[in-house]
Protein backbone atom coordinates (compact mmCIF):
# COMPACT_ATOMS: atom_id res chain seq x y z
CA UNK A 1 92.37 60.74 107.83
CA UNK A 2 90.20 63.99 108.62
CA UNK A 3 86.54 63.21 107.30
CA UNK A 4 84.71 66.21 107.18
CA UNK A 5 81.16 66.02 107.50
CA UNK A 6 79.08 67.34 104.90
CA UNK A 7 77.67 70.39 107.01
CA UNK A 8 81.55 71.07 107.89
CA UNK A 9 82.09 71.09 103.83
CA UNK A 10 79.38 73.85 102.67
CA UNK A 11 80.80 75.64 105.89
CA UNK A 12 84.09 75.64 104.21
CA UNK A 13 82.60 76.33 100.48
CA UNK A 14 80.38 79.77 102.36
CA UNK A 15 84.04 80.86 104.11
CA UNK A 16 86.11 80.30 100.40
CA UNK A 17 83.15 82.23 98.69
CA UNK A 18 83.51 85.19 100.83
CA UNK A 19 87.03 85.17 100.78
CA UNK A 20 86.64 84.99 97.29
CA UNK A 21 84.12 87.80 96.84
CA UNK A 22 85.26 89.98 99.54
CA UNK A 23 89.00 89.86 99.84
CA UNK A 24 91.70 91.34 96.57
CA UNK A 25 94.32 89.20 98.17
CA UNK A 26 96.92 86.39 96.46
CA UNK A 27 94.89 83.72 98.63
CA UNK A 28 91.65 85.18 97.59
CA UNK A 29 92.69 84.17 93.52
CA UNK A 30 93.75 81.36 94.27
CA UNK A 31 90.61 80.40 96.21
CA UNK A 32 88.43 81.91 93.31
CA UNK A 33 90.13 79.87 90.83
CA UNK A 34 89.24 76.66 92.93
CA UNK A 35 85.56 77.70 93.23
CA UNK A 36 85.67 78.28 89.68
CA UNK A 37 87.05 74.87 88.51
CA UNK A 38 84.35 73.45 90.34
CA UNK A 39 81.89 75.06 89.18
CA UNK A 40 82.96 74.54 85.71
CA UNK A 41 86.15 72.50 84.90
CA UNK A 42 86.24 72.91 81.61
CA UNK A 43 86.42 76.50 81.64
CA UNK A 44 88.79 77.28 84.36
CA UNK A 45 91.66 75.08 85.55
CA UNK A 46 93.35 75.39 88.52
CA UNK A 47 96.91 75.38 88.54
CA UNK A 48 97.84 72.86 91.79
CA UNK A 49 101.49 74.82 92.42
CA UNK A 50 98.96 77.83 93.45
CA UNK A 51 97.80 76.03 96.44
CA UNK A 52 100.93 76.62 97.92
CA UNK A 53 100.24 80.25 98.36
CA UNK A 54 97.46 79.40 101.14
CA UNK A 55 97.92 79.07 104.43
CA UNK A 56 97.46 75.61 105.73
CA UNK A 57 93.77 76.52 107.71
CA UNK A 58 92.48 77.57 103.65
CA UNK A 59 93.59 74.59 101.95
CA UNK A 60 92.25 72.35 104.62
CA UNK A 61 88.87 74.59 103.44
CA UNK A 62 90.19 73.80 99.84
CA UNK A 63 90.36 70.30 100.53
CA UNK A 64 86.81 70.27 102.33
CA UNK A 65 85.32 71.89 99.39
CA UNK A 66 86.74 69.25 97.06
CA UNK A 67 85.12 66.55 99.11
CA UNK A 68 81.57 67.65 98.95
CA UNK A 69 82.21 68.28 95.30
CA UNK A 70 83.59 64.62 94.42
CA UNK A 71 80.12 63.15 95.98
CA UNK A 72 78.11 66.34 94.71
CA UNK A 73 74.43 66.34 96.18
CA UNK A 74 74.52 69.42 94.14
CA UNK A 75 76.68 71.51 92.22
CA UNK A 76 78.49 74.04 94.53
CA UNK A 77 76.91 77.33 93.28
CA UNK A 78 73.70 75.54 93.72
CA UNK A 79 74.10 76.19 97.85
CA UNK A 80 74.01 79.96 97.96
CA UNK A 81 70.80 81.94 95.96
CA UNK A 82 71.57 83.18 92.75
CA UNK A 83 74.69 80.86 93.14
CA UNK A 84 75.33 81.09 89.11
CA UNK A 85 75.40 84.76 89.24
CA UNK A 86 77.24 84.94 91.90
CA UNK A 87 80.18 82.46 90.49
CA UNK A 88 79.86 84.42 86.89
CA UNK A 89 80.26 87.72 89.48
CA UNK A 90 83.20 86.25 90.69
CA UNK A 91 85.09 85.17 87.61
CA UNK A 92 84.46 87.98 86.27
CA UNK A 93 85.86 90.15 88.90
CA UNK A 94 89.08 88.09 89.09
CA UNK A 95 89.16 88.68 85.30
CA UNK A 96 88.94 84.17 85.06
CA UNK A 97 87.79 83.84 81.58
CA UNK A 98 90.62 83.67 79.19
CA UNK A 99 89.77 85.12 76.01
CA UNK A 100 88.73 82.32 73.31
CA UNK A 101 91.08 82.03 70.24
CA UNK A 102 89.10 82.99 66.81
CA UNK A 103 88.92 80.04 65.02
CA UNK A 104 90.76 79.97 61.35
């Protein structure tokens, strides 16, 4: 099994946020939506088949990113400045919020 270390893992989250914020590519949705779910789960899911679009170096990031967020020491906007607005930034950009339903 590859253990990553945690310095390896925010490494890996600061490479999938500037893919994410930098790039308009397939991969680069697919990594926002990660980023997204874990910042907040309940709003955004992530739909596993999608991992399939990333090349195998980015979902070894992927899977980095997901182990320093299962033992969080923080939430993972919390490791860049002005993390929240950057993540809210980024969903937005990748048009991520689905519209809410009006209620009856």
């Amino acid at each position: 099994m590859n253990e990553s270390t945690r310095t390896d893992q925010v490494a890996s989250l600061e490479k999938l946020l500037r893919i994410a914020t930098q790039s308009d590519t397939g991969q680069a949705r697919v990594i926002a939506t990660v980023l997204a779910s874990c910042y907040n789960g309940y709003r955004f899911k992530v739909d596993l088949t999608d991992l399939r679009l990333l090349d195998t170096d980015l979902l070894e990031h992927v899977i980095n990113v997901l182990r320093l967020d299962h033992s969080p020491v923080q939430e993972v906007h919390r490791y860049f400045k002005n993390g929240g607005q950057i993540w809210e930034q980024m969903i937005k950009d990748w048009g991520l919020e689905k519209p809410r339903r009006a209620r009856d």
